[in-house]
C-alpha atoms as a PDB file:
ATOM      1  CA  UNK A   1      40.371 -43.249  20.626  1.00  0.00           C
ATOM      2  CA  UNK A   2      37.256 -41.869  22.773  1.00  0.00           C
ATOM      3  CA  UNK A   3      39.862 -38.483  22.863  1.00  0.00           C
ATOM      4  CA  UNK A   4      39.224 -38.403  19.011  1.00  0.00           C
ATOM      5  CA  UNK A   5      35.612 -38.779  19.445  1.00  0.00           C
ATOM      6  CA  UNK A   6      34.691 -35.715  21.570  1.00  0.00           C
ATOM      7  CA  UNK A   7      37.109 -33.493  19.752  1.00  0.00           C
ATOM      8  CA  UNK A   8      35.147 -34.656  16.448  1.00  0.00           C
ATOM      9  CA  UNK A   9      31.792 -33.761  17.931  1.00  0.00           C
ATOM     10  CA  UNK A  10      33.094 -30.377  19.581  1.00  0.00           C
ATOM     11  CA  UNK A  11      34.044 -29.741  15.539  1.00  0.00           C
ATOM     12  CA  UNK A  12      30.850 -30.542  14.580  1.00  0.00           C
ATOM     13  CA  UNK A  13      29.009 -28.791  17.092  1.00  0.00           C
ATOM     14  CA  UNK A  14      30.531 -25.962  16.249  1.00  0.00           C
ATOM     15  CA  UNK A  15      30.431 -26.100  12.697  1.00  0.00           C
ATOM     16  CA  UNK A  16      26.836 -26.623  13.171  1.00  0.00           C
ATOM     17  CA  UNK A  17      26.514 -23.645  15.457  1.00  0.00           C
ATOM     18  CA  UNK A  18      28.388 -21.410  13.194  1.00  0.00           C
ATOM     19  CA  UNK A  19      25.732 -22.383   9.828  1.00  0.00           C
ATOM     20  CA  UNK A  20      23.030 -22.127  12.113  1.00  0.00           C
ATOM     21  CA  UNK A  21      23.795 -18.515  13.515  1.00  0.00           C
ATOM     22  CA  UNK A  22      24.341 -17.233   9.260  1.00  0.00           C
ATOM     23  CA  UNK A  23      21.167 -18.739   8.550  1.00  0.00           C
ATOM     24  CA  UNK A  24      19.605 -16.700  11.803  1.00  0.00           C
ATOM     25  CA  UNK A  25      21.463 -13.475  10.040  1.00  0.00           C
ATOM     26  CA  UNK A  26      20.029 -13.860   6.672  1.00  0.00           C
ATOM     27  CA  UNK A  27      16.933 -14.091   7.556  1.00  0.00           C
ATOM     28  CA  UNK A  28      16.612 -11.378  10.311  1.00  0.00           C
ATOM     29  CA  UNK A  29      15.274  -7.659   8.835  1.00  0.00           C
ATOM     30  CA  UNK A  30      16.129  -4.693  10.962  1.00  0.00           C
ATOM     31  CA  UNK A  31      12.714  -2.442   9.654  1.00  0.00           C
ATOM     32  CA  UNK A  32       9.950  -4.221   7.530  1.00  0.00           C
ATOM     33  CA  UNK A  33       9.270  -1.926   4.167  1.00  0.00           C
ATOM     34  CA  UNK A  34       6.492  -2.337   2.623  1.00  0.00           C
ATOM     35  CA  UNK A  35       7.631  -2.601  -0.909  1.00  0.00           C
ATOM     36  CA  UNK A  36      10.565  -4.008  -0.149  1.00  0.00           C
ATOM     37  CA  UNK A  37      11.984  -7.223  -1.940  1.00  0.00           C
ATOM     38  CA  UNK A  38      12.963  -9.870   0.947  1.00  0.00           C
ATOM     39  CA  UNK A  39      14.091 -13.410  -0.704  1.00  0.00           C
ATOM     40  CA  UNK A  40      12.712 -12.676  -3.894  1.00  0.00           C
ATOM     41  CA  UNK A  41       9.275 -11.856  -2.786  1.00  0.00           C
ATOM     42  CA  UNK A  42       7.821  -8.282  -2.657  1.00  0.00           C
ATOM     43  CA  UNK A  43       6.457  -7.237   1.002  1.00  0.00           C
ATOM     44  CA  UNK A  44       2.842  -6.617   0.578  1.00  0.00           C
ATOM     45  CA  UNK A  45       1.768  -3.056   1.867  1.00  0.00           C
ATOM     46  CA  UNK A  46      -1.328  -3.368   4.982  1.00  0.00           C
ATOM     47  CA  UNK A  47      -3.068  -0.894   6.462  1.00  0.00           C
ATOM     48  CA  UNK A  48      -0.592  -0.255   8.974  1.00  0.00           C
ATOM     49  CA  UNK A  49       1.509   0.715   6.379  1.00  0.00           C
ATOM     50  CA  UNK A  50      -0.382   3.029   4.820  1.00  0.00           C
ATOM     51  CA  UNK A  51      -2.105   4.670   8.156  1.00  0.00           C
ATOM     52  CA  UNK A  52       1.977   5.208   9.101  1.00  0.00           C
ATOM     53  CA  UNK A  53       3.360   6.783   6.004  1.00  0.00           C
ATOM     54  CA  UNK A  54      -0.065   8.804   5.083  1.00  0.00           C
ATOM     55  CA  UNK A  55      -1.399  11.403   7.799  1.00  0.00           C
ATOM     56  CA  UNK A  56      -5.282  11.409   8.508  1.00  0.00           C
ATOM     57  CA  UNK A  57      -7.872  13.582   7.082  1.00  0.00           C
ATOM     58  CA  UNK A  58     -11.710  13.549   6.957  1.00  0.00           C
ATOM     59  CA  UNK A  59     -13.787  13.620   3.652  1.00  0.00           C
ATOM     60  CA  UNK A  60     -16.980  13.783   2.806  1.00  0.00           C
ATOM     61  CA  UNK A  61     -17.135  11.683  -0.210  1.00  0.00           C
ATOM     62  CA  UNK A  62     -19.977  12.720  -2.887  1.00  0.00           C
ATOM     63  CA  UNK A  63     -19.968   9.388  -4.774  1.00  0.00           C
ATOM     64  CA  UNK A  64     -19.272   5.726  -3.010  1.00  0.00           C
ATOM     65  CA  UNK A  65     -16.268   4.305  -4.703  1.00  0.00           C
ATOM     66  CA  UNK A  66     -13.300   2.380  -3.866  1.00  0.00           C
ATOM     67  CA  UNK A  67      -9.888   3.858  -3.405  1.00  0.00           C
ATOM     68  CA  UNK A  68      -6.618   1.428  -3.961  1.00  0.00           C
ATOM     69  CA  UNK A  69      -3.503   2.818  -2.867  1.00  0.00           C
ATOM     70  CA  UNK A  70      -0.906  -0.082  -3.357  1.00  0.00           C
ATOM     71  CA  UNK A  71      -3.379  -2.884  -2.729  1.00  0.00           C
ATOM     72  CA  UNK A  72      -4.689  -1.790  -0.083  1.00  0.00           C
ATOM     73  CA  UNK A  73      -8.754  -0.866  -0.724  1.00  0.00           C
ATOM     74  CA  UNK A  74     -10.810   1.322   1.154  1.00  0.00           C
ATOM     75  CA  UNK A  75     -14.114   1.856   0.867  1.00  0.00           C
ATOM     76  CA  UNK A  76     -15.673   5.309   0.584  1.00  0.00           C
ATOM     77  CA  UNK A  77     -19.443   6.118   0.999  1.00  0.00           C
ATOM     78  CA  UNK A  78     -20.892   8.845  -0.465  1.00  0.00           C
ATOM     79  CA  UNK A  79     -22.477  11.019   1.948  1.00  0.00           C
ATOM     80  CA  UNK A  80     -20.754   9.608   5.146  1.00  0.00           C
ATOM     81  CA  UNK A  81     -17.640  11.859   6.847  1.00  0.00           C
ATOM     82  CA  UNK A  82     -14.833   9.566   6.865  1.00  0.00           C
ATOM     83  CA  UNK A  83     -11.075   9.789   8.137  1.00  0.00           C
ATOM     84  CA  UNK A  84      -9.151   8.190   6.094  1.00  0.00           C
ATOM     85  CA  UNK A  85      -5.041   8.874   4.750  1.00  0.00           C
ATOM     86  CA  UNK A  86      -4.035  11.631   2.622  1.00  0.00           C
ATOM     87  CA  UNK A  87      -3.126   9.739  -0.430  1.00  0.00           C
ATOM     88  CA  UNK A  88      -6.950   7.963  -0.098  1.00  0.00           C
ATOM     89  CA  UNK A  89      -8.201  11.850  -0.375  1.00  0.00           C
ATOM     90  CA  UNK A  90      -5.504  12.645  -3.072  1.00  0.00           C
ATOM     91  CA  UNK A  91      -6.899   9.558  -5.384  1.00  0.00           C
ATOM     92  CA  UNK A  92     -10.424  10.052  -5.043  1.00  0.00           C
ATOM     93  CA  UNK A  93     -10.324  14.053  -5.505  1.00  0.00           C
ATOM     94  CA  UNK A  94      -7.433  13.434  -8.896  1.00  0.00           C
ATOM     95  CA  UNK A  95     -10.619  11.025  -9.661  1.00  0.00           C
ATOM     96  CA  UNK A  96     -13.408  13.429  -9.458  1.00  0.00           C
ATOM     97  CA  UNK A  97     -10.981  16.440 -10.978  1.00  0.00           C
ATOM     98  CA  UNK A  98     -10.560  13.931 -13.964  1.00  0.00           C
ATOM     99  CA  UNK A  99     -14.443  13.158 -14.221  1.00  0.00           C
ATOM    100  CA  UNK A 100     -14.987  17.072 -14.161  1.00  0.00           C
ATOM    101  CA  UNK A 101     -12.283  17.623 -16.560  1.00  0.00           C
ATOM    102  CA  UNK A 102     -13.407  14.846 -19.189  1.00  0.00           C
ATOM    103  CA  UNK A 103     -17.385  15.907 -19.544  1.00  0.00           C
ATOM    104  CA  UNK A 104     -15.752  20.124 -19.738  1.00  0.00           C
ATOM    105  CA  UNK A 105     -13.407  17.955 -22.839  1.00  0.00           C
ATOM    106  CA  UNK A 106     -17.037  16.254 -24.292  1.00  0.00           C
ATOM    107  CA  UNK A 107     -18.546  20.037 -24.297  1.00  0.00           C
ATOM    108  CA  UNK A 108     -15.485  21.500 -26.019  1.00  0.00           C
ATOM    109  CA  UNK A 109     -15.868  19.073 -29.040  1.00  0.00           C
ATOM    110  CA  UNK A 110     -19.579  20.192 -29.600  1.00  0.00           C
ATOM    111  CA  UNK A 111     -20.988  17.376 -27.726  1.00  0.00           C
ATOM    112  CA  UNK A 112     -24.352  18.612 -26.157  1.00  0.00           C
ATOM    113  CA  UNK A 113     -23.627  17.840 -22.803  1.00  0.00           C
ATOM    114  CA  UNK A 114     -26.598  18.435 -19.947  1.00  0.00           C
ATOM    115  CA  UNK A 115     -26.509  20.241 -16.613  1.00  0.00           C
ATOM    116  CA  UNK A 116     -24.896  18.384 -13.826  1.00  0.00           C
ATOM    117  CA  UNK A 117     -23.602  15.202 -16.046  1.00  0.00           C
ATOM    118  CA  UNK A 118     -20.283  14.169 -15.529  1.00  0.00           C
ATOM    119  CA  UNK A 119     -19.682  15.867 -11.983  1.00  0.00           C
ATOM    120  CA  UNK A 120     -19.966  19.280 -14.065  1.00  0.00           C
ATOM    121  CA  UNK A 121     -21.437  22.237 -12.218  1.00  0.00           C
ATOM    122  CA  UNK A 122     -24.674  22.966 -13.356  1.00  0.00           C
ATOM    123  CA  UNK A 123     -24.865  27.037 -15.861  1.00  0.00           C
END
């Protein structure tokens, strides 16, 4: 009878180990993605993330407005030389090239627009 009893618990110790060591693999990811969908849930993108997949350039921004580039915000001062990633510069200059673009659009129509307005260059 005590025979049965330790080969029951050597079954069930290794039944145990053996659920145990599949739950380890599930939930073990070889390379974080930011992006990536892990048990349902999107991984949210950091800084880290974006500083690694975006190589660094300085700007000299000539408005202060925030940049977004998947939920991650930085914060660019107008005036002030900043590094910051490529996309960051990318945004903010498709930004200003879109300001430009809409007051030259206003001044097409016949819409008196002045000098300067709208991040156009003054006559």
């Amino acid at each position: 009878m005590r025979r049965k009893k330790k080969e029951q618990i050597v079954k069930e110790v290794k039944a145990k180990i053996a659920e145990l060591a599949e739950a380890v693999a599930e939930e073990v990811v070889t390379e974080r993605i930011p992006g990536q969908v892990v048990h349902g849930l999107k991984t949210p993108w950091t800084y880290g993330d974006v500083d690694r997949a975006f190589p660094p350039c300085t700007i000299m921004p000539e408005e202060t407005i925030p940049v977004t580039y998947n939920g991650v915000r930085y914060q660019l001062l107008s005036g002030v030389e900043m590094t910051v990633p490529t996309i960051i510069r990318d945004i903010y200059f498709e930004h200003r090239r879109r300001t430009r673009d809409a007051g030259k659009s206003l001044k097409g129509m016949g819409i008196m627009v002045e000098a300067g307005a709208g991040g156009l260059p003054p006559e």
